[in-house]
PDB file of N, CA and C in Angstrom:
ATOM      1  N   UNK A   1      -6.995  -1.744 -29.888  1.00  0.00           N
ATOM      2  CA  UNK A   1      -7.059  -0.822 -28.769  1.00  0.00           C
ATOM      3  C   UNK A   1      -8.467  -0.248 -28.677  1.00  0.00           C
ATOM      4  N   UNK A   2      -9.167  -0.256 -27.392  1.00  0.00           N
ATOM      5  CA  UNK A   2     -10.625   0.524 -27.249  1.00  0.00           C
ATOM      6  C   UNK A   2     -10.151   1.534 -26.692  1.00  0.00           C
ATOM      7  N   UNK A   3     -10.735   2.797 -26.541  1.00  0.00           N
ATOM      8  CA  UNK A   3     -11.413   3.878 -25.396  1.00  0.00           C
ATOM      9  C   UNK A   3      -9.938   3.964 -24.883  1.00  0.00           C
ATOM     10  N   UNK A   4      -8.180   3.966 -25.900  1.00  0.00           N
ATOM     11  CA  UNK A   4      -7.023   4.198 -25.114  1.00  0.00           C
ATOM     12  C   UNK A   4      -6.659   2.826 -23.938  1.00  0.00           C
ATOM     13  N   UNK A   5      -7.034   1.572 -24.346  1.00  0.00           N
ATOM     14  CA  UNK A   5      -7.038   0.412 -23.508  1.00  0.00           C
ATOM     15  C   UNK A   5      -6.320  -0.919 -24.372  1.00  0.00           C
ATOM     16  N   UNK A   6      -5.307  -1.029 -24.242  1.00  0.00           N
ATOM     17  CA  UNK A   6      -4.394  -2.472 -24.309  1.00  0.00           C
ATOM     18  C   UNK A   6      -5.878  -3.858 -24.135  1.00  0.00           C
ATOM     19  N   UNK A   7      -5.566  -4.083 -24.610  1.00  0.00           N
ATOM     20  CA  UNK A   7      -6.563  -5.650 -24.367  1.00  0.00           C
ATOM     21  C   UNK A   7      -5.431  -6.976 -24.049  1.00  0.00           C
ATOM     22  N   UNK A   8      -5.572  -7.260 -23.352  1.00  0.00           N
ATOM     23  CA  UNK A   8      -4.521  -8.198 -23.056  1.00  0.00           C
ATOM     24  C   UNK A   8      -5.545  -9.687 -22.517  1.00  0.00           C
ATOM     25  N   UNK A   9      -5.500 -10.729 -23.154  1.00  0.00           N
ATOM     26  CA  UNK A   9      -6.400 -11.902 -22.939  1.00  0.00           C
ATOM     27  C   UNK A   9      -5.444 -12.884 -21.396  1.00  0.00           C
ATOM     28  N   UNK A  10      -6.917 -12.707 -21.106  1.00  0.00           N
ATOM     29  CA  UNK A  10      -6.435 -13.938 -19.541  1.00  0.00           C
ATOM     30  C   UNK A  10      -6.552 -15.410 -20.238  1.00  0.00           C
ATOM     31  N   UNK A  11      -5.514 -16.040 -19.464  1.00  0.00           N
ATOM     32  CA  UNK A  11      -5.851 -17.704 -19.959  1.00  0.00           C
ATOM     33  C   UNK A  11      -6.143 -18.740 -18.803  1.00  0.00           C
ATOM     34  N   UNK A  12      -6.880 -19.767 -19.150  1.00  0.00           N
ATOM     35  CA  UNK A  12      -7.269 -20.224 -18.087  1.00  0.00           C
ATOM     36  C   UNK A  12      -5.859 -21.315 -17.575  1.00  0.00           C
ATOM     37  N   UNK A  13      -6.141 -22.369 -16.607  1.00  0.00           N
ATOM     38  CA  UNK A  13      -4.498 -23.324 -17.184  1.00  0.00           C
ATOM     39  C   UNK A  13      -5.207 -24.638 -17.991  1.00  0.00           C
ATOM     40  N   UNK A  14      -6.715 -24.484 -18.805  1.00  0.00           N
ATOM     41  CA  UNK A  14      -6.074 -25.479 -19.885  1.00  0.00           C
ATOM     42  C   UNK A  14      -5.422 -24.112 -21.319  1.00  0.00           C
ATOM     43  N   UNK A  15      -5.366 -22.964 -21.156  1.00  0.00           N
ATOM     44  CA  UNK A  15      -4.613 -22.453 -22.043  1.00  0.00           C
ATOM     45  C   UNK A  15      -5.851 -21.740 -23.149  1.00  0.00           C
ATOM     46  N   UNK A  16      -7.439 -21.751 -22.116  1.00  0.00           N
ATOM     47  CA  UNK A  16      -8.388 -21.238 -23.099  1.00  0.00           C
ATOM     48  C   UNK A  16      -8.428 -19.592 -22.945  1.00  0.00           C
ATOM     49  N   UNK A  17      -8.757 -19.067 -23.780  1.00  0.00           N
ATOM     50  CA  UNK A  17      -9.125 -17.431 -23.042  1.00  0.00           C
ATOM     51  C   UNK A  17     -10.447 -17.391 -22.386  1.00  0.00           C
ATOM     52  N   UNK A  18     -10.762 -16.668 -21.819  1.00  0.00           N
ATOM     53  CA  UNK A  18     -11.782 -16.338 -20.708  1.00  0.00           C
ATOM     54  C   UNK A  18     -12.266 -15.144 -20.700  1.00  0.00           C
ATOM     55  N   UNK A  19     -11.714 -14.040 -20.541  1.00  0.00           N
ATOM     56  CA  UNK A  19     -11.925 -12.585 -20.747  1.00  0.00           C
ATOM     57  C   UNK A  19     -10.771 -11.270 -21.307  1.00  0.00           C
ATOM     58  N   UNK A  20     -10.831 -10.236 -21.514  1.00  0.00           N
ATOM     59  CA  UNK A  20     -10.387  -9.637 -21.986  1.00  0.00           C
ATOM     60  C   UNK A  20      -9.780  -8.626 -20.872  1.00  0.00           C
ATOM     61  N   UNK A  21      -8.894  -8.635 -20.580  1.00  0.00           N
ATOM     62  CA  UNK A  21      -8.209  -7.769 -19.362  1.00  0.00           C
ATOM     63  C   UNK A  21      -7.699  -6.294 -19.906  1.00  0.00           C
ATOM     64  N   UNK A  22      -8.309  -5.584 -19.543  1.00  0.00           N
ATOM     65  CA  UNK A  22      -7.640  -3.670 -20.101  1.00  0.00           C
ATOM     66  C   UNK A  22      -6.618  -3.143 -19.504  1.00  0.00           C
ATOM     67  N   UNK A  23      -5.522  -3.075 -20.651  1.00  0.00           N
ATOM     68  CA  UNK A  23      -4.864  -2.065 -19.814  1.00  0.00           C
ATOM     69  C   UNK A  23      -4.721  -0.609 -19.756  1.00  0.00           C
ATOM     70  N   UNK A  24      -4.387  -0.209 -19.307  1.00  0.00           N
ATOM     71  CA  UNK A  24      -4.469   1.277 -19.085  1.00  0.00           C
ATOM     72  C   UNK A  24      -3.277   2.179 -19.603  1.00  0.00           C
ATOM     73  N   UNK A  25      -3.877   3.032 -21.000  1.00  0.00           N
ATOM     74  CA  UNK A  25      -2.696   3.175 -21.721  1.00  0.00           C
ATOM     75  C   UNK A  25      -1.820   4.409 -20.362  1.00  0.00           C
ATOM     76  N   UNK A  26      -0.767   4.594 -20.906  1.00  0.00           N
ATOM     77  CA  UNK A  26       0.544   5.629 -20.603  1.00  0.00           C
ATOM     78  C   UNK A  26      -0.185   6.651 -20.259  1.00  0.00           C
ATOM     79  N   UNK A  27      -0.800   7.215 -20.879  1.00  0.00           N
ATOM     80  CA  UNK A  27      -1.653   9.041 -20.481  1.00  0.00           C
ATOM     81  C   UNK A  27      -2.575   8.579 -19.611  1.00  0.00           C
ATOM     82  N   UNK A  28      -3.164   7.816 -19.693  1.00  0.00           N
ATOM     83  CA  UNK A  28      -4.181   7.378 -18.380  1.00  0.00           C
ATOM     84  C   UNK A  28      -3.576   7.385 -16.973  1.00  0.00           C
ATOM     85  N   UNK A  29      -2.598   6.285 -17.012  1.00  0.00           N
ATOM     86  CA  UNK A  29      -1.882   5.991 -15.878  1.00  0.00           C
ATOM     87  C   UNK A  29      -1.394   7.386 -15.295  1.00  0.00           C
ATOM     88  N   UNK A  30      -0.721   8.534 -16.599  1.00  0.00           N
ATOM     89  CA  UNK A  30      -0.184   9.435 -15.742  1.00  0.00           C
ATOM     90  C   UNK A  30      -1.274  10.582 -15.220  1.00  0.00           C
ATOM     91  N   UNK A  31      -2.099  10.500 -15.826  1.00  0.00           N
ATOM     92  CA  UNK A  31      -3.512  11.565 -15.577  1.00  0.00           C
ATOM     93  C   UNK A  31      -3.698  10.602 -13.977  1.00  0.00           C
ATOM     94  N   UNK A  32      -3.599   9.804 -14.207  1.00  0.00           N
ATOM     95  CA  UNK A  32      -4.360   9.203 -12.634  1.00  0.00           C
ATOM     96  C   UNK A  32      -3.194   9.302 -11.602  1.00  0.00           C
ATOM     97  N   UNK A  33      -2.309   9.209 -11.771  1.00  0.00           N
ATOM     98  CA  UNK A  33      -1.448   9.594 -10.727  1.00  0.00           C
ATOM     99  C   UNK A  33      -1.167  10.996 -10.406  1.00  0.00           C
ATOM    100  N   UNK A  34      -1.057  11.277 -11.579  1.00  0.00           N
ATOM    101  CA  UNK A  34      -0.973  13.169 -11.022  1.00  0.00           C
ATOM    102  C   UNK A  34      -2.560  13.446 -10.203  1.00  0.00           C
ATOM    103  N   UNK A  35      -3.455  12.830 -10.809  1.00  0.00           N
ATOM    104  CA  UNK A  35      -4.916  13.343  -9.494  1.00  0.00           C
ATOM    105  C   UNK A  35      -4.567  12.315  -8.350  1.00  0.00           C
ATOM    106  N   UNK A  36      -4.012  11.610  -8.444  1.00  0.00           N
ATOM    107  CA  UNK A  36      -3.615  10.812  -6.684  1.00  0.00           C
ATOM    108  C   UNK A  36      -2.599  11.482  -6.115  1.00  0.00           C
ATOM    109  N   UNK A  37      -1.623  12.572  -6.732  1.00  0.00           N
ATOM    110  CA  UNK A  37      -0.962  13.026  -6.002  1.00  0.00           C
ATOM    111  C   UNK A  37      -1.559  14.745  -5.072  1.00  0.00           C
ATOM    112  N   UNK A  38      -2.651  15.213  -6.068  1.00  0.00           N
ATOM    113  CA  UNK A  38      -3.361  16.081  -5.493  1.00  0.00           C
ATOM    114  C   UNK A  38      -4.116  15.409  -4.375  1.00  0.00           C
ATOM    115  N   UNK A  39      -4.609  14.091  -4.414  1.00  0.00           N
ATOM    116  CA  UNK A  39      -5.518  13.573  -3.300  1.00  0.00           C
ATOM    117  C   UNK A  39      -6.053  12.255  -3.698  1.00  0.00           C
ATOM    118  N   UNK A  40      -5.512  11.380  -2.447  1.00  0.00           N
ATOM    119  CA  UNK A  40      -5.827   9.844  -2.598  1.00  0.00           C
ATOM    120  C   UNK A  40      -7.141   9.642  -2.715  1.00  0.00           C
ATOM    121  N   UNK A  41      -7.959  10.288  -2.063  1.00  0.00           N
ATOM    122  CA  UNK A  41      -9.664   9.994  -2.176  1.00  0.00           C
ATOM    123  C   UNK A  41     -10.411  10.611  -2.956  1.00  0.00           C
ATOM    124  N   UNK A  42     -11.125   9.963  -3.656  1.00  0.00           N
ATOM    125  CA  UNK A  42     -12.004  10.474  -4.821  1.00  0.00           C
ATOM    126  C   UNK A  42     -13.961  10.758  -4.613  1.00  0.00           C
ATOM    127  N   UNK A  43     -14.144  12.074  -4.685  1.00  0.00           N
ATOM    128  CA  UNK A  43     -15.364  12.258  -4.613  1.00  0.00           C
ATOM    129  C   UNK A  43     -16.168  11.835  -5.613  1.00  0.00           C
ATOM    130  N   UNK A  44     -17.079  11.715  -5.351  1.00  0.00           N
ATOM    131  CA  UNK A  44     -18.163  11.426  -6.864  1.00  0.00           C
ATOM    132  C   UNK A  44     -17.901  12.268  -7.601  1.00  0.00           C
ATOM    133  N   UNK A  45     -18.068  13.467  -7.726  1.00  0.00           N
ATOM    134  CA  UNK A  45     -18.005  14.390  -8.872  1.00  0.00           C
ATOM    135  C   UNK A  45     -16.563  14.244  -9.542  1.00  0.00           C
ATOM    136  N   UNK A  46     -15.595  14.166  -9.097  1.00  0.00           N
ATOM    137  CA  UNK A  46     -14.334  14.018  -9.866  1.00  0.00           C
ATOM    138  C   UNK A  46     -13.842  12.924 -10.318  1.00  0.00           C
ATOM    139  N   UNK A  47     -13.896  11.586  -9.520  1.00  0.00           N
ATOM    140  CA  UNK A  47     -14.521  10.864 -10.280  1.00  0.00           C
ATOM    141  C   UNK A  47     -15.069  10.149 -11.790  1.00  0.00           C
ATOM    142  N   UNK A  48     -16.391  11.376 -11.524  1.00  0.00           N
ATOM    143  CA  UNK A  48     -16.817  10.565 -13.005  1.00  0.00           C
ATOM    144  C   UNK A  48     -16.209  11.957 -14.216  1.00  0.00           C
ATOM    145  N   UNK A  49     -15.760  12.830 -13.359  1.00  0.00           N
ATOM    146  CA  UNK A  49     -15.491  13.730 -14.300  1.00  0.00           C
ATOM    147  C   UNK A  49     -13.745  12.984 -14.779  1.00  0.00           C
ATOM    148  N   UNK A  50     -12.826  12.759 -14.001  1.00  0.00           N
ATOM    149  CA  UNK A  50     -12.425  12.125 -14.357  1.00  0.00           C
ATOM    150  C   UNK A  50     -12.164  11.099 -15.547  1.00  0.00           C
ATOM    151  N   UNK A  51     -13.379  10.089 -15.229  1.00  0.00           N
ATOM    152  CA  UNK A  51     -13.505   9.085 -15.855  1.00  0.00           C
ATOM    153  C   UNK A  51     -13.888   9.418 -17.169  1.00  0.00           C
ATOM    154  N   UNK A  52     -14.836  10.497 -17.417  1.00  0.00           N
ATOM    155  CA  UNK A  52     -14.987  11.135 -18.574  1.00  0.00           C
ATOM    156  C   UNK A  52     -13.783  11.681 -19.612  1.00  0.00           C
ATOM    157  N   UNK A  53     -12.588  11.976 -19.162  1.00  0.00           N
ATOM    158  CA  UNK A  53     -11.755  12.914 -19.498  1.00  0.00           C
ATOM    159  C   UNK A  53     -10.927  11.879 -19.771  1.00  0.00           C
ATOM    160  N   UNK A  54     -10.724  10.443 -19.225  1.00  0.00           N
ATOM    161  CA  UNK A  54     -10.001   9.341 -19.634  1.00  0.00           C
ATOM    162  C   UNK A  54     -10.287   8.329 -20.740  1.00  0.00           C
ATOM    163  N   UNK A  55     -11.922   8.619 -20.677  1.00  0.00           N
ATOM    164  CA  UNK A  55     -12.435   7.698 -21.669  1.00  0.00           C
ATOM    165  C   UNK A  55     -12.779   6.435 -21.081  1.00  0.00           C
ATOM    166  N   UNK A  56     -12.684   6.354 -19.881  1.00  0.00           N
ATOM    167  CA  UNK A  56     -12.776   5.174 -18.604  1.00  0.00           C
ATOM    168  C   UNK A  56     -14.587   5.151 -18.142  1.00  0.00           C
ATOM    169  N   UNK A  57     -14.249   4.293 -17.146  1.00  0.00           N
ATOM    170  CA  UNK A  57     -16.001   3.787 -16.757  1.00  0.00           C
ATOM    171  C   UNK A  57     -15.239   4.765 -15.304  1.00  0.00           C
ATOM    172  N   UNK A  58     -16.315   5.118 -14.460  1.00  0.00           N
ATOM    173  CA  UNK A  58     -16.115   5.587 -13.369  1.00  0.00           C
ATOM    174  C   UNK A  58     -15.681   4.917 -12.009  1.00  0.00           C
ATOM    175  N   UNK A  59     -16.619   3.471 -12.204  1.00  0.00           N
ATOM    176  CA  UNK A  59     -15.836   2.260 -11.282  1.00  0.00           C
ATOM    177  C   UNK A  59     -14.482   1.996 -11.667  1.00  0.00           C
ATOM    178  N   UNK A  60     -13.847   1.749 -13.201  1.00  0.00           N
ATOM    179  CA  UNK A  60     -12.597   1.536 -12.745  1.00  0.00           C
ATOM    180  C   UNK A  60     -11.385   2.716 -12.588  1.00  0.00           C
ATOM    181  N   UNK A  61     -11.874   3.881 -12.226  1.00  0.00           N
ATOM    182  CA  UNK A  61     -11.136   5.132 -11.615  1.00  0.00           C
ATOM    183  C   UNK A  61     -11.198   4.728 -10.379  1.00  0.00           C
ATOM    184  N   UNK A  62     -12.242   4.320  -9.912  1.00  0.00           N
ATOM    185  CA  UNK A  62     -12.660   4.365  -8.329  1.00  0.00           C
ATOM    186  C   UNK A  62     -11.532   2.934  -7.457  1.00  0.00           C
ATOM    187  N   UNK A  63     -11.291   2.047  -8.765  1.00  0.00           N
ATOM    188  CA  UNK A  63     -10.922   0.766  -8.027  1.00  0.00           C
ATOM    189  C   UNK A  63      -9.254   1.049  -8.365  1.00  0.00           C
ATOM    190  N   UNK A  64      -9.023   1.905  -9.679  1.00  0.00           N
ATOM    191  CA  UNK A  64      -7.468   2.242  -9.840  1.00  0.00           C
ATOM    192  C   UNK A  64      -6.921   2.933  -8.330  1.00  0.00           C
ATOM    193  N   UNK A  65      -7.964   4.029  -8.091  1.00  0.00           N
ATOM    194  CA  UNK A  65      -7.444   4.725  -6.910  1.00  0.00           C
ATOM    195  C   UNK A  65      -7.562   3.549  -5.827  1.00  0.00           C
ATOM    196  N   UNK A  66      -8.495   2.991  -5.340  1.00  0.00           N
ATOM    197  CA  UNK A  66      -8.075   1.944  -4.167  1.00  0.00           C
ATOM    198  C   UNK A  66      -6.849   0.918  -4.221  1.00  0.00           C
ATOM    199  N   UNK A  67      -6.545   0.328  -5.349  1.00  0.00           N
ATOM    200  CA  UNK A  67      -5.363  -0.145  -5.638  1.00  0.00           C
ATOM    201  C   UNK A  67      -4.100   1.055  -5.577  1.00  0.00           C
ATOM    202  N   UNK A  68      -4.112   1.845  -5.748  1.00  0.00           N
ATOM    203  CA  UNK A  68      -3.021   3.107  -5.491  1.00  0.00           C
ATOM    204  C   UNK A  68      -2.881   3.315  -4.683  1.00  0.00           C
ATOM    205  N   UNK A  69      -4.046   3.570  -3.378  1.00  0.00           N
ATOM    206  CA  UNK A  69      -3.967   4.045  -1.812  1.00  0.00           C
ATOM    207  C   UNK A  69      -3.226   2.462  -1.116  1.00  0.00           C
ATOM    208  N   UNK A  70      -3.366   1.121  -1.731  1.00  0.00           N
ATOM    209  CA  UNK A  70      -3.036  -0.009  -0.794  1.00  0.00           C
ATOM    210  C   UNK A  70      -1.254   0.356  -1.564  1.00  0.00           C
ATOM    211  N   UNK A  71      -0.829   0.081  -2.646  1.00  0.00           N
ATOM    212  CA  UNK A  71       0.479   0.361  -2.884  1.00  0.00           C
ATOM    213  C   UNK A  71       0.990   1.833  -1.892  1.00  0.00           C
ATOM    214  N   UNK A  72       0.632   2.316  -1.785  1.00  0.00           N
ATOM    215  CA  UNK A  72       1.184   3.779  -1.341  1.00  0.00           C
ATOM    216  C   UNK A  72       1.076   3.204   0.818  1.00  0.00           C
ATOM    217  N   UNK A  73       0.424   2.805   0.678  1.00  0.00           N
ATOM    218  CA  UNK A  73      -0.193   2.927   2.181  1.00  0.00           C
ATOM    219  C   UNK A  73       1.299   1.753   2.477  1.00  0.00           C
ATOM    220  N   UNK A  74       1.667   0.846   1.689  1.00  0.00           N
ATOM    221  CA  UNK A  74       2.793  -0.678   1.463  1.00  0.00           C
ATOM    222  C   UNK A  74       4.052   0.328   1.450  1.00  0.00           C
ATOM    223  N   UNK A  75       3.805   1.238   0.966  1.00  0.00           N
ATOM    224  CA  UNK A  75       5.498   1.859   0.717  1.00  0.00           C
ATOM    225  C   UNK A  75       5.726   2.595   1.756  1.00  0.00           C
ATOM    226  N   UNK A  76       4.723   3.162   2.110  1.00  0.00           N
ATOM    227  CA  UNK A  76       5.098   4.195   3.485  1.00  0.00           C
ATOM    228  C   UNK A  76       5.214   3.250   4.636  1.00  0.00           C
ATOM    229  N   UNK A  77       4.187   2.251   4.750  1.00  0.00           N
ATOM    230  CA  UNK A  77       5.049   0.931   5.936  1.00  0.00           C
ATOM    231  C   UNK A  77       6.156   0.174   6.094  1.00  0.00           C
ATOM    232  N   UNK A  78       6.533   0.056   4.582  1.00  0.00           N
ATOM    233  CA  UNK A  78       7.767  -0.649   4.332  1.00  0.00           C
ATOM    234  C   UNK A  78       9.058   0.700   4.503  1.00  0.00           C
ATOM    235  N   UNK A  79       8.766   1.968   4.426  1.00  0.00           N
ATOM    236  CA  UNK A  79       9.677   3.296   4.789  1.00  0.00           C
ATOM    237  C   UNK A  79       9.506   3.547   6.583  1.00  0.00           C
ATOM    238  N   UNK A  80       8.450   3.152   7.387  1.00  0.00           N
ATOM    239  CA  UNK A  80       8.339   3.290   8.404  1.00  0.00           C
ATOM    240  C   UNK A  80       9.257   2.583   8.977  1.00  0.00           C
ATOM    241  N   UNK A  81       8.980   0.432   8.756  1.00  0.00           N
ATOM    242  CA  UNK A  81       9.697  -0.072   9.145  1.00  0.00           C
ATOM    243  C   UNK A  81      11.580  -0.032   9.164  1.00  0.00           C
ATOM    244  N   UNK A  82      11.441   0.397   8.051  1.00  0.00           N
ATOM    245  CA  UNK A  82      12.720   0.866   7.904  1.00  0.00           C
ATOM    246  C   UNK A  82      13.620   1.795   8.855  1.00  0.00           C
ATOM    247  N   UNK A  83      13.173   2.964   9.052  1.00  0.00           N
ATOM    248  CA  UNK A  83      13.255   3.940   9.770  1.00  0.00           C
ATOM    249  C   UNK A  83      13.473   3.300  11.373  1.00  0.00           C
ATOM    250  N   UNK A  84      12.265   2.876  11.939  1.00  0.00           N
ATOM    251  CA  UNK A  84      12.442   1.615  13.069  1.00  0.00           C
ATOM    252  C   UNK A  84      13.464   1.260  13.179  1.00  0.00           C
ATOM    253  N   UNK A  85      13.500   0.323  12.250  1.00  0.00           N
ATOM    254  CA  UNK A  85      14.473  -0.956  12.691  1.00  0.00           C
ATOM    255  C   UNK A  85      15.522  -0.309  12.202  1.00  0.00           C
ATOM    256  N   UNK A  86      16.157   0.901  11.873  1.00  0.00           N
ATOM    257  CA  UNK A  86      17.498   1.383  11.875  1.00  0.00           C
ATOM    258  C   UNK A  86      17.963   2.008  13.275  1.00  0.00           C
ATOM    259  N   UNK A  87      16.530   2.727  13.181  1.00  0.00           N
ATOM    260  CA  UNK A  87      16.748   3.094  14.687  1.00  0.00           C
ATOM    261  C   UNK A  87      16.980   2.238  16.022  1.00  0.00           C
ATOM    262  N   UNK A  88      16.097   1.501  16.034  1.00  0.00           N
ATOM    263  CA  UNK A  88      16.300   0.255  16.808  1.00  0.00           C
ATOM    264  C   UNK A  88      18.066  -0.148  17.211  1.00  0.00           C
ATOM    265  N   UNK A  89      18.528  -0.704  15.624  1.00  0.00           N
ATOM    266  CA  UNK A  89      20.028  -1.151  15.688  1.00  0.00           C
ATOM    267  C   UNK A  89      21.404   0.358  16.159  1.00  0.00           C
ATOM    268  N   UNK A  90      20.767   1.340  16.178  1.00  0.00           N
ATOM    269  CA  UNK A  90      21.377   2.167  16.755  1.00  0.00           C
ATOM    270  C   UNK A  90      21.405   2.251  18.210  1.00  0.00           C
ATOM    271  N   UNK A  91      20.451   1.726  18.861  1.00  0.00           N
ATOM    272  CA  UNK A  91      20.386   1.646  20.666  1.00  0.00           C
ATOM    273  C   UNK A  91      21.105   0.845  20.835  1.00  0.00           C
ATOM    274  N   UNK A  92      21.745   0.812  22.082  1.00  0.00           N
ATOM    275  CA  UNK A  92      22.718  -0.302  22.792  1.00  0.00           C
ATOM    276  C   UNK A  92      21.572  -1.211  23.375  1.00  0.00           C
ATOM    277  N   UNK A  93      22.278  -2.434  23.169  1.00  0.00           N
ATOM    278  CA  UNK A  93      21.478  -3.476  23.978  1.00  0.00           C
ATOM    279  C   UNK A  93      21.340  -2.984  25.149  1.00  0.00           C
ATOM    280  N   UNK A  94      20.202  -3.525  25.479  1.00  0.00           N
ATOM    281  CA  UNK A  94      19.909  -2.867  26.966  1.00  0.00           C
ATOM    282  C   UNK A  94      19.488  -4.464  27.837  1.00  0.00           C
ATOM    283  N   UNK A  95      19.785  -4.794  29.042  1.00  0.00           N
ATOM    284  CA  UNK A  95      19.885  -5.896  29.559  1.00  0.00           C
ATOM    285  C   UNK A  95      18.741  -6.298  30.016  1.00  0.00           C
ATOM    286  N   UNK A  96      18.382  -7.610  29.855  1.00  0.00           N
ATOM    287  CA  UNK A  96      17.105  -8.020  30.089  1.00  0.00           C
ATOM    288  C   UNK A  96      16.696  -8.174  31.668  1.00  0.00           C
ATOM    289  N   UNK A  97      17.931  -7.957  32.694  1.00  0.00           N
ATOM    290  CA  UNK A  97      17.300  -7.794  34.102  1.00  0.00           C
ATOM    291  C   UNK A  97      16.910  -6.607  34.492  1.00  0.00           C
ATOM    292  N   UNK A  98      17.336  -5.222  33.655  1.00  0.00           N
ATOM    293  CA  UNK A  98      16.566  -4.269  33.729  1.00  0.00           C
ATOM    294  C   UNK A  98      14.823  -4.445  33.740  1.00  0.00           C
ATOM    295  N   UNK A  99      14.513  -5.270  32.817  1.00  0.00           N
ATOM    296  CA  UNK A  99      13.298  -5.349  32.124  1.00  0.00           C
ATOM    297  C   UNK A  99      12.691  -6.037  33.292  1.00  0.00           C
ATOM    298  N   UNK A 100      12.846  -6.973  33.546  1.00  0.00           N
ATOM    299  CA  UNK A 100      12.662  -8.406  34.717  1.00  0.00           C
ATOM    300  C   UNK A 100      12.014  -7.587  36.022  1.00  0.00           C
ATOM    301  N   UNK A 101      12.778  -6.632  36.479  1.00  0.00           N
ATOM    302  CA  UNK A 101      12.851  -5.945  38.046  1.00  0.00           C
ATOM    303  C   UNK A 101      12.773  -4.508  37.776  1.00  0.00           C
ATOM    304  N   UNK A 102      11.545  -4.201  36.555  1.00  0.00           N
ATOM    305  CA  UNK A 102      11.520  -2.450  36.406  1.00  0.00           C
ATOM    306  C   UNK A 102      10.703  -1.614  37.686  1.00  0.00           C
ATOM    307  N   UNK A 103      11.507  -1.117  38.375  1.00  0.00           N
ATOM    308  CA  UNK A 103      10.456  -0.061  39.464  1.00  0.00           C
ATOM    309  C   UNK A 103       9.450   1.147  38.980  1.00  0.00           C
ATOM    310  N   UNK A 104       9.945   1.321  37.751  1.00  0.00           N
ATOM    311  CA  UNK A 104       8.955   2.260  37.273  1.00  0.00           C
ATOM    312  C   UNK A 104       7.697   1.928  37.165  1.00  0.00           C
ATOM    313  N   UNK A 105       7.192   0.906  37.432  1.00  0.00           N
ATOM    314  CA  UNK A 105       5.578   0.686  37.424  1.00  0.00           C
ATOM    315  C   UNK A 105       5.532  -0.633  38.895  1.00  0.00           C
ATOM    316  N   UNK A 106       6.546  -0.518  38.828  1.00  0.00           N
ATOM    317  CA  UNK A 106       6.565  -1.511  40.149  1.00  0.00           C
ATOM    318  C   UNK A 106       5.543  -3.377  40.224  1.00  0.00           C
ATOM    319  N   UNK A 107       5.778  -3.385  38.888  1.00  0.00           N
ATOM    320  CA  UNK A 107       5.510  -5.062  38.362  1.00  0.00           C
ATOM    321  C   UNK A 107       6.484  -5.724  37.940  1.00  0.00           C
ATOM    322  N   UNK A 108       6.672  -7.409  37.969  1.00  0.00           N
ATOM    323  CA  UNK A 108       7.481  -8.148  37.435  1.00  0.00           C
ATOM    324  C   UNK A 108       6.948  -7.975  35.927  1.00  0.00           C
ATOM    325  N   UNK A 109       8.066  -8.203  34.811  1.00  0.00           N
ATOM    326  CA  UNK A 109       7.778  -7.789  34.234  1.00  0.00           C
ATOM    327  C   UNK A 109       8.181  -9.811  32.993  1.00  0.00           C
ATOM    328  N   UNK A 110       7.276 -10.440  32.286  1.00  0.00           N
ATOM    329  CA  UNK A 110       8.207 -11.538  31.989  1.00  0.00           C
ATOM    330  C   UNK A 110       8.830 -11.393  30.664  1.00  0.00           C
ATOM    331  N   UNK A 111       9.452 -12.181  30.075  1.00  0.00           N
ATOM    332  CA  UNK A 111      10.627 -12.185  28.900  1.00  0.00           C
ATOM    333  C   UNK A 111       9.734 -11.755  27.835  1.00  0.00           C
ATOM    334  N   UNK A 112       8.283 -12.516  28.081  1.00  0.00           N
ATOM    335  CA  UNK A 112       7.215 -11.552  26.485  1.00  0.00           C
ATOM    336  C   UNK A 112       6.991 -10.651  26.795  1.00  0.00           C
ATOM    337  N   UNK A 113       7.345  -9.816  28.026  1.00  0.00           N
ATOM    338  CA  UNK A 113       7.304  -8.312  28.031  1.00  0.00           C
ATOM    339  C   UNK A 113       8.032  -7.124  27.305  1.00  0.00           C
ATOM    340  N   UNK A 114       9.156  -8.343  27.337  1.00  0.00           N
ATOM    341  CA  UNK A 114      10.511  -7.240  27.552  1.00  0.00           C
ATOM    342  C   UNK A 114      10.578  -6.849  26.141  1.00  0.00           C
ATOM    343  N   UNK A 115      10.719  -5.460  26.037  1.00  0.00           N
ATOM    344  CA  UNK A 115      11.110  -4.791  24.788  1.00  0.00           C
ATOM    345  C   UNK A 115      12.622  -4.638  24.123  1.00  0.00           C
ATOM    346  N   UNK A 116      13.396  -5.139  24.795  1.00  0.00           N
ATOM    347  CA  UNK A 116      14.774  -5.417  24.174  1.00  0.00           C
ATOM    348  C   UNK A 116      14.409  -7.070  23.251  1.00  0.00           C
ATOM    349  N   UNK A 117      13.246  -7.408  23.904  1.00  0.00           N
ATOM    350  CA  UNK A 117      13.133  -8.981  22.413  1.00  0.00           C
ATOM    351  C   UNK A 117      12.935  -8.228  21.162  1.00  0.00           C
ATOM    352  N   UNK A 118      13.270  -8.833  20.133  1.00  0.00           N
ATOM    353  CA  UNK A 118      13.425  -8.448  18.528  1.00  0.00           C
ATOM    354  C   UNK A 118      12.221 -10.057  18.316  1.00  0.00           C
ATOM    355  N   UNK A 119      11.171  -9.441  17.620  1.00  0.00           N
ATOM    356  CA  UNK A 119      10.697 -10.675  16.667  1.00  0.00           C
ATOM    357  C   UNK A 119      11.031 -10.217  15.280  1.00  0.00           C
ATOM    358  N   UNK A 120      11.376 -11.466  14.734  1.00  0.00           N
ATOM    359  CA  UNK A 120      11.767 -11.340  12.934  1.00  0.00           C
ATOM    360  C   UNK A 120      10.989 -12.030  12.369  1.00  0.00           C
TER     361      UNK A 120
END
């Protein structure tokens, strides 16, 4: 173990090692999530103060948090869609000659218009 870091070896596929991959012990991980839950974006100063207080390099605080903001940013889309498409299946079908002959803007309107289509 270095600096609180798992070493875990990458292999290539003839089965050689290549480099030494770190992992990030238990207190790290939770020190870094409790400061991502105060705030996804990281200034310089906290940061390396951070990184200091972990025993870490300051780039890989900086790249833990960008990997945290893309998971987080995945869960709240995958909770959005959700939300949607429940909602969605709660409306009554609504008929596609509505859509075809809408006067509210007073255009034909064609079938890739129409918002009663579902793409999956």
């Amino acid at each position: 173990m270095l600096d609180g870091l798992d070493e875990e070896e990458c292999l290539e596929e003839g089965g050689q090692a290549t480099e030494k991959k770190m992992r990030l012990s238990m207190h790290q991980v939770k020190a870094l999530e409790k400061n991502f839950d105060v705030g996804n974006k990281l200034e310089p100063e906290r940061k390396v103060k951070l990184a200091e207080e972990l025993g870490l390099q300051p780039r890989q605080v900086a790249i833990w948090f960008q990997n945290r903001r893309v998971r987080w940013k995945t869960k709240v889309l995958e909770k959005d869609y959700a939300m949607l498409k429940a909602n969605r299946e709660k409306e009554p079908p609504r008929n596609c000659s509505d859509c075809l002959n809408s006067p509210s803007d007073n255009r034909q309107l064609s079938g890739d218009d129409c918002p009663s289509v579902v793409f999956n």
